[in-house]
C-alpha atoms as a PDB file:
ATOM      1  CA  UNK A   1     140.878 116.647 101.834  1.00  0.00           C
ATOM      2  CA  UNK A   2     140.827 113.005 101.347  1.00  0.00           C
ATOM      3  CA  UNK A   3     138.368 110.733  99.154  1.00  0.00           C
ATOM      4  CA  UNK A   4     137.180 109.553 102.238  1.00  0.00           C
ATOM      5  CA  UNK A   5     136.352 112.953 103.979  1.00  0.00           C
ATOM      6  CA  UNK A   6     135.420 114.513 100.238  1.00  0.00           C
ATOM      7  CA  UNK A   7     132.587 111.248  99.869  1.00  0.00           C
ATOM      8  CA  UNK A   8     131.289 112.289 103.538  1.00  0.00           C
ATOM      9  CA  UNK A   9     130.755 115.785 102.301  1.00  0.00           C
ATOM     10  CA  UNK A  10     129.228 114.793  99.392  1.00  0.00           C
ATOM     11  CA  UNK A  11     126.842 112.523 101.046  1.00  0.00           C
ATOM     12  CA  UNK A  12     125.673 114.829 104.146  1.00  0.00           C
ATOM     13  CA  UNK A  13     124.957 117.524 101.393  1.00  0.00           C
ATOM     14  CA  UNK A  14     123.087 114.844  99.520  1.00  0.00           C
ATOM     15  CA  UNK A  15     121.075 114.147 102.509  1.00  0.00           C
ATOM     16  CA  UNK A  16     120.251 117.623 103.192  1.00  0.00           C
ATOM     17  CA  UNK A  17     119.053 118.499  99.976  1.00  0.00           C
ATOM     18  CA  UNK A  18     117.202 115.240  99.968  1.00  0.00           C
ATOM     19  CA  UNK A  19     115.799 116.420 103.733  1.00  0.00           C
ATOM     20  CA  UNK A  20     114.575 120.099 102.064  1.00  0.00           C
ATOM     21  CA  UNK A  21     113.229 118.653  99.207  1.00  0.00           C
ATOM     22  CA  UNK A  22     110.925 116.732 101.430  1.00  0.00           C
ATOM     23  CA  UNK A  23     110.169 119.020 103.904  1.00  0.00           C
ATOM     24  CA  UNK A  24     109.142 121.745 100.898  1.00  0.00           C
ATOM     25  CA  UNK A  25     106.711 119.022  99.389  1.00  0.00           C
ATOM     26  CA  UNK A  26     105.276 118.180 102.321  1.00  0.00           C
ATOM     27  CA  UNK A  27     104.713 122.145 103.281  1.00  0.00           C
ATOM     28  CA  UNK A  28     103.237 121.805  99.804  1.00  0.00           C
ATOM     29  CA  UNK A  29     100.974 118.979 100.595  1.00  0.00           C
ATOM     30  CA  UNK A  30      99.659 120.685 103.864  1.00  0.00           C
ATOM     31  CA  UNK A  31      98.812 123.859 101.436  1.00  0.00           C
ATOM     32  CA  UNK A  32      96.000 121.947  99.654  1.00  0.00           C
ATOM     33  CA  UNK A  33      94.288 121.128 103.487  1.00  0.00           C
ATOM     34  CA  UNK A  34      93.276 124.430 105.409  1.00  0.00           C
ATOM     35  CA  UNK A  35      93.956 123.688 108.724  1.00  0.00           C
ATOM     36  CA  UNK A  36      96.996 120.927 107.877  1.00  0.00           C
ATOM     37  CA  UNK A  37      99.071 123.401 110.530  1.00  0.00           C
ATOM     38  CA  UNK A  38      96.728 122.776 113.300  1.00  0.00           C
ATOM     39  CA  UNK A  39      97.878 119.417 114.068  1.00  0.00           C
ATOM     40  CA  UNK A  40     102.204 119.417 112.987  1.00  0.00           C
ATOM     41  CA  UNK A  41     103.349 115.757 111.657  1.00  0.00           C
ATOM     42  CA  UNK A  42     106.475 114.953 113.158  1.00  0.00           C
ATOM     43  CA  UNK A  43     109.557 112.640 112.223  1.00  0.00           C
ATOM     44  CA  UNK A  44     112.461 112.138 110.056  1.00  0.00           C
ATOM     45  CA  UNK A  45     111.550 113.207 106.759  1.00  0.00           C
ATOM     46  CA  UNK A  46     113.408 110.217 105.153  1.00  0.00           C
ATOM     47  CA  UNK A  47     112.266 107.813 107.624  1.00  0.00           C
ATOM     48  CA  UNK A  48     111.614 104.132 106.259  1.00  0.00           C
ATOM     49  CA  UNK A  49     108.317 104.226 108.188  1.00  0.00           C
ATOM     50  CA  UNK A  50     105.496 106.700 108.066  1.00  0.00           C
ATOM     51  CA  UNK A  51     102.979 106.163 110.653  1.00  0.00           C
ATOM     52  CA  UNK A  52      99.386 107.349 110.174  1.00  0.00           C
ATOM     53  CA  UNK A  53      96.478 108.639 112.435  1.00  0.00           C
ATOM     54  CA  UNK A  54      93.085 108.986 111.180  1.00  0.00           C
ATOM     55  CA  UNK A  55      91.619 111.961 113.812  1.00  0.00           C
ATOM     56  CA  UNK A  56      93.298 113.935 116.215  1.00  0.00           C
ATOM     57  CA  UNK A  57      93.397 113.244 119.980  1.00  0.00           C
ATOM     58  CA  UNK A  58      93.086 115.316 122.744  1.00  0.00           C
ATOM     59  CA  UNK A  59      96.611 115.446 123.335  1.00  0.00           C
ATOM     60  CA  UNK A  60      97.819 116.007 119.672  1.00  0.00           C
ATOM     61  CA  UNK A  61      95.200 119.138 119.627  1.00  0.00           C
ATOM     62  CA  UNK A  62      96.869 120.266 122.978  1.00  0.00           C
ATOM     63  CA  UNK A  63     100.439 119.825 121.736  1.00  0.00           C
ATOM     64  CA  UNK A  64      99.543 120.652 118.059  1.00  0.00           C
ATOM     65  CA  UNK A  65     101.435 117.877 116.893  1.00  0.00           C
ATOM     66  CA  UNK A  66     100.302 113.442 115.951  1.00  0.00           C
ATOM     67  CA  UNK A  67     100.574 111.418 118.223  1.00  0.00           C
ATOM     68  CA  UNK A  68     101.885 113.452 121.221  1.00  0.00           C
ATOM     69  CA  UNK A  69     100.203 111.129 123.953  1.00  0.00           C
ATOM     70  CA  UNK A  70     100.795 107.359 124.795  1.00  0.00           C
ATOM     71  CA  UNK A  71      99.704 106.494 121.723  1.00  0.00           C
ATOM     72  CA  UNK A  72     102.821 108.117 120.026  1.00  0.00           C
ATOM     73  CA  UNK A  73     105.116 106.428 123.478  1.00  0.00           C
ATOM     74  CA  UNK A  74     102.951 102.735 122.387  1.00  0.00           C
ATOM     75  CA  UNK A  75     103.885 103.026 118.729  1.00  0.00           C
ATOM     76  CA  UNK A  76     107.678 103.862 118.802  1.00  0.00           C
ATOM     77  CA  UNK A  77     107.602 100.870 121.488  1.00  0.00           C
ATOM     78  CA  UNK A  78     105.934  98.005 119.381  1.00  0.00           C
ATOM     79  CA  UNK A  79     108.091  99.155 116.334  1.00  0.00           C
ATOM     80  CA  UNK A  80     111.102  98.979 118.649  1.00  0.00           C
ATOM     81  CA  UNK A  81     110.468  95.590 120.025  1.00  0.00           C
ATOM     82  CA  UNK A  82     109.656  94.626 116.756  1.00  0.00           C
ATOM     83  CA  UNK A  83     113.079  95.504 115.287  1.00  0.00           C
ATOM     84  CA  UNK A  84     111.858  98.118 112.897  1.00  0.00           C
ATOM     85  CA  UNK A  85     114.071 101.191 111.601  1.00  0.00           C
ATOM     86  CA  UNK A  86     114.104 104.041 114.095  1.00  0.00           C
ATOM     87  CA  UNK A  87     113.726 106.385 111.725  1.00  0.00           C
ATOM     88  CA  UNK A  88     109.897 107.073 111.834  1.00  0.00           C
ATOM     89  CA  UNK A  89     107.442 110.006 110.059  1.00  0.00           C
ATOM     90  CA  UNK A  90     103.868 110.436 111.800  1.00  0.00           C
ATOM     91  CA  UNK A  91     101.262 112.418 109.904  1.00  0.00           C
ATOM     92  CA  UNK A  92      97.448 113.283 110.884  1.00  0.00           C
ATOM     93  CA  UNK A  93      95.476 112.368 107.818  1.00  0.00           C
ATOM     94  CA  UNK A  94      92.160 114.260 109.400  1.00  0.00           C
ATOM     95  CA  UNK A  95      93.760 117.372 110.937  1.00  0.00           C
ATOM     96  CA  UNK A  96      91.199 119.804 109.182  1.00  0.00           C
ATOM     97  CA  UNK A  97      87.995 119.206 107.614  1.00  0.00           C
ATOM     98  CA  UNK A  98      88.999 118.781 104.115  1.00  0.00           C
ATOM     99  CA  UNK A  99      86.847 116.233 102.089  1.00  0.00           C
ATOM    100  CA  UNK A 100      87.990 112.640 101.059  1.00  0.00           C
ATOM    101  CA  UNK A 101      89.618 113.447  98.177  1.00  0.00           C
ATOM    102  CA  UNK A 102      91.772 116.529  99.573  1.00  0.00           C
ATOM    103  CA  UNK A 103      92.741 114.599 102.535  1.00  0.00           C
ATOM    104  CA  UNK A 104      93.656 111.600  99.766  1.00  0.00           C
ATOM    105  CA  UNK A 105      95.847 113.732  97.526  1.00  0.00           C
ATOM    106  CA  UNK A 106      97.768 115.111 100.526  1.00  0.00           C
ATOM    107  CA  UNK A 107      98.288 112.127 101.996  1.00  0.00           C
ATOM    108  CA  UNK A 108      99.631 110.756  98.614  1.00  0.00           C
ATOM    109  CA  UNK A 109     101.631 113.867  98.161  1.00  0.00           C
ATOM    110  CA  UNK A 110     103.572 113.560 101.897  1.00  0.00           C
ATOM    111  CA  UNK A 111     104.065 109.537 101.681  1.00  0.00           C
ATOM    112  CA  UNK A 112     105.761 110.154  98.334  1.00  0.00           C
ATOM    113  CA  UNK A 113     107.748 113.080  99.909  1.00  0.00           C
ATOM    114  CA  UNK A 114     109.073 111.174 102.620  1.00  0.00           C
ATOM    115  CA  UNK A 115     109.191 107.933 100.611  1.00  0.00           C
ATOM    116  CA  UNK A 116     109.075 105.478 103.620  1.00  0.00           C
ATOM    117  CA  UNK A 117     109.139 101.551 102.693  1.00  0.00           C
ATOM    118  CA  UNK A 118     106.552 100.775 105.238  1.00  0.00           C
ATOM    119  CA  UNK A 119     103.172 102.791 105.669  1.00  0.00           C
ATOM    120  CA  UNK A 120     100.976 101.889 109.133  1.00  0.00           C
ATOM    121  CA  UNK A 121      97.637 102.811 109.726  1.00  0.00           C
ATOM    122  CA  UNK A 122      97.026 103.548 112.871  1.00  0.00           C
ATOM    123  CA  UNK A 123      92.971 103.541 113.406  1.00  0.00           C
ATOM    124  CA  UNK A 124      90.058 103.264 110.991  1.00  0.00           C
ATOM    125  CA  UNK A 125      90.122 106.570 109.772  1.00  0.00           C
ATOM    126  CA  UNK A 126      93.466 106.545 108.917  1.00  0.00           C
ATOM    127  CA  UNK A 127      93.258 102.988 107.022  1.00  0.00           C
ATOM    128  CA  UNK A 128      90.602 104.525 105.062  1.00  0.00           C
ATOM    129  CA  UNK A 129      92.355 107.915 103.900  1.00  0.00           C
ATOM    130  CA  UNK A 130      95.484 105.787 103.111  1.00  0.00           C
ATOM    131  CA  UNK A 131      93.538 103.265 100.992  1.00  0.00           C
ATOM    132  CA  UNK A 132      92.289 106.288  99.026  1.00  0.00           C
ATOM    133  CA  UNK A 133      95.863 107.903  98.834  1.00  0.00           C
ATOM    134  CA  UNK A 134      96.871 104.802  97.607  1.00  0.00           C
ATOM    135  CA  UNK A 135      93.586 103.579  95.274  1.00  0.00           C
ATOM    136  CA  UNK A 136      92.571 100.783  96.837  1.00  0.00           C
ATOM    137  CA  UNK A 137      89.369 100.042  97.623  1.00  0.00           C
ATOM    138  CA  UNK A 138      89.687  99.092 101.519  1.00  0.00           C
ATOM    139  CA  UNK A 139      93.151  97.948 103.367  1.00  0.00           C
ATOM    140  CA  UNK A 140      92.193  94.699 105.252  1.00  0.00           C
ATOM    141  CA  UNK A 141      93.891  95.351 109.526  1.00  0.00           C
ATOM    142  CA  UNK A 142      96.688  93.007 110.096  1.00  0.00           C
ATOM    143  CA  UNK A 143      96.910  91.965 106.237  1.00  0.00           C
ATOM    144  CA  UNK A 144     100.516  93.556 104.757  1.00  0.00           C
ATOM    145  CA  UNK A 145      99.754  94.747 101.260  1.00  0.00           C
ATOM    146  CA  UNK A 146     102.745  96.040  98.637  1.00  0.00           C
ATOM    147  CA  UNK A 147     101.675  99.321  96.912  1.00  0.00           C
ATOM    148  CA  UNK A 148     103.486 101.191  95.082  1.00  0.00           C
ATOM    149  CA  UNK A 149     106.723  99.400  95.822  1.00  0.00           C
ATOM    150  CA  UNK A 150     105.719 100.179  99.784  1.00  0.00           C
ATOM    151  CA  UNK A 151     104.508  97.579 102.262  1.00  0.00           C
ATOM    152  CA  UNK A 152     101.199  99.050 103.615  1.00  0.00           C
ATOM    153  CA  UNK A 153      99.552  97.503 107.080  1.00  0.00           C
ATOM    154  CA  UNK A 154      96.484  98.804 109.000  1.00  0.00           C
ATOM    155  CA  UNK A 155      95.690  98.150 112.793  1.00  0.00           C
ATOM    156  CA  UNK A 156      92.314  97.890 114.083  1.00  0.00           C
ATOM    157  CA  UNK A 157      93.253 101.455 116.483  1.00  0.00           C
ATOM    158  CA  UNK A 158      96.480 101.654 118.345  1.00  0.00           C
ATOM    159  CA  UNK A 159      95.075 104.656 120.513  1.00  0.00           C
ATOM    160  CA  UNK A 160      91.723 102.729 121.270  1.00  0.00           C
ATOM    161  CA  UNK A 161      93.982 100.050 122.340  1.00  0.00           C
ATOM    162  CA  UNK A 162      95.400 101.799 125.358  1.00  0.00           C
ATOM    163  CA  UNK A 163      92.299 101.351 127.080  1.00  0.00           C
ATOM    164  CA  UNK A 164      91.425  97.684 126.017  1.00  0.00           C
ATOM    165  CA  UNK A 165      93.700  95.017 126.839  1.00  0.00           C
ATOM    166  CA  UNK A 166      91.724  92.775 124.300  1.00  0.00           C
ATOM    167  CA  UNK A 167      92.009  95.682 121.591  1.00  0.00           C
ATOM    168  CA  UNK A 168      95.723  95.727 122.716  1.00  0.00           C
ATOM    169  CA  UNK A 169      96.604  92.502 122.040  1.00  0.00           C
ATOM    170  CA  UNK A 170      95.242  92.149 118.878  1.00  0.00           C
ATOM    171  CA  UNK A 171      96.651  95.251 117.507  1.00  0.00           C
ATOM    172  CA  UNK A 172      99.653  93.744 118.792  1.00  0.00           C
ATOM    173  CA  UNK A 173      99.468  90.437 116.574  1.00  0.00           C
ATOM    174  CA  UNK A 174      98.318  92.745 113.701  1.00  0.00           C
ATOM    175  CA  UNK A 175     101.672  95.009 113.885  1.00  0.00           C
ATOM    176  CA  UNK A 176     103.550  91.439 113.778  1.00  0.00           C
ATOM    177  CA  UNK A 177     103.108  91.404 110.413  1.00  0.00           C
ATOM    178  CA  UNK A 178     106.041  93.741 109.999  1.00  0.00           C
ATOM    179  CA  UNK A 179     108.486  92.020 112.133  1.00  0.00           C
ATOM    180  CA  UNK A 180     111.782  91.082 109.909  1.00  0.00           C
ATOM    181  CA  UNK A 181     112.181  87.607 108.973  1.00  0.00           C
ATOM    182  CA  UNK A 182     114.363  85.588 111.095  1.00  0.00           C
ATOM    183  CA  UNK A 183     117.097  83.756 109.323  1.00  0.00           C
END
């Protein structure tokens, strides 16, 4: 076997332990929440963005998965045409009826797993429970902030926005925030 071949090994065994290790401590993270189960996050579990939706809709309860309606379709679009990394994590930070603080601590516990560089809030709910994963006091929509070496945004509600071409657009600007800097 050749360096070359030996290095690609090594690396795609790397990754996979790296993949298990987050999927266990985000099975971990769901443990604290009865009810986490109900509503399956989905994504890459080393994806450089974790997307985040306050309440369940009525298609994520029917699927049993985030953001399995047009508001999942909407989000991987604007991140596209923004030029974002493909590699995206979506959790439901309300998929039970755990109080603040376990919702908080799980949320903490599955950003850290996955380790994204960018963390979106996707509605007001969401914004809130990631402010308290991340101990802040509020997270301003449309106003990047770094945490914890991470670049955090919140929208004003990407799935309200789907009915509201006002809401739309303005979710729209506030997800510009994120869009690389051109050279």
């Amino acid at each position: 076997m050749s360096t070359t071949d030996e290095t690609t090994v090594d690396t795609q065994r790397y990754e996979r332990l790296c993949r298990e290790k987050a999927e266990a401590e985000i099975a971990a993270a769901d443990a604290l929440a009865p009810g986490s189960g109900r509503i399956r996050s989905v994504g890459d579990t080393l994806a450089e963005i974790v997307l985040v939706k306050g309440l369940p809709g009525p298609d994520d309860r029917s699927a049993g998965r985030v953001l399995a309606g047009a508001d999942g379709e909407a989000a991987d679009k604007a991140l596209e045409a923004l030029g974002l990394a493909p590699e995206r994590f979506a959790v439901c930070s309300r998929p039970g009826r755990s109080g603040a603080a376990v919702r908080a601590e799980r949320l903490a516990l599955i950003i850290e797993a996955v380790d994204p560089s960018i963390v979106i809030a996707l509605d007001s709910e969401a914004s809130s429970d990631v402010a308290l994963a991340f101990g802040v006091n509020a997270i301003t929509s449309g106003e990047p902030l770094r945490l914890r070496g991470r670049t955090v945004l919140a929208v004003d509600g990407l799935a309200a926005s789907l009915a509201d071409e006002r809401l739309k657009r303005r979710v729209w600007r506030q997800l510009q925030a994120l869009a690389p800097a051109k050279p």
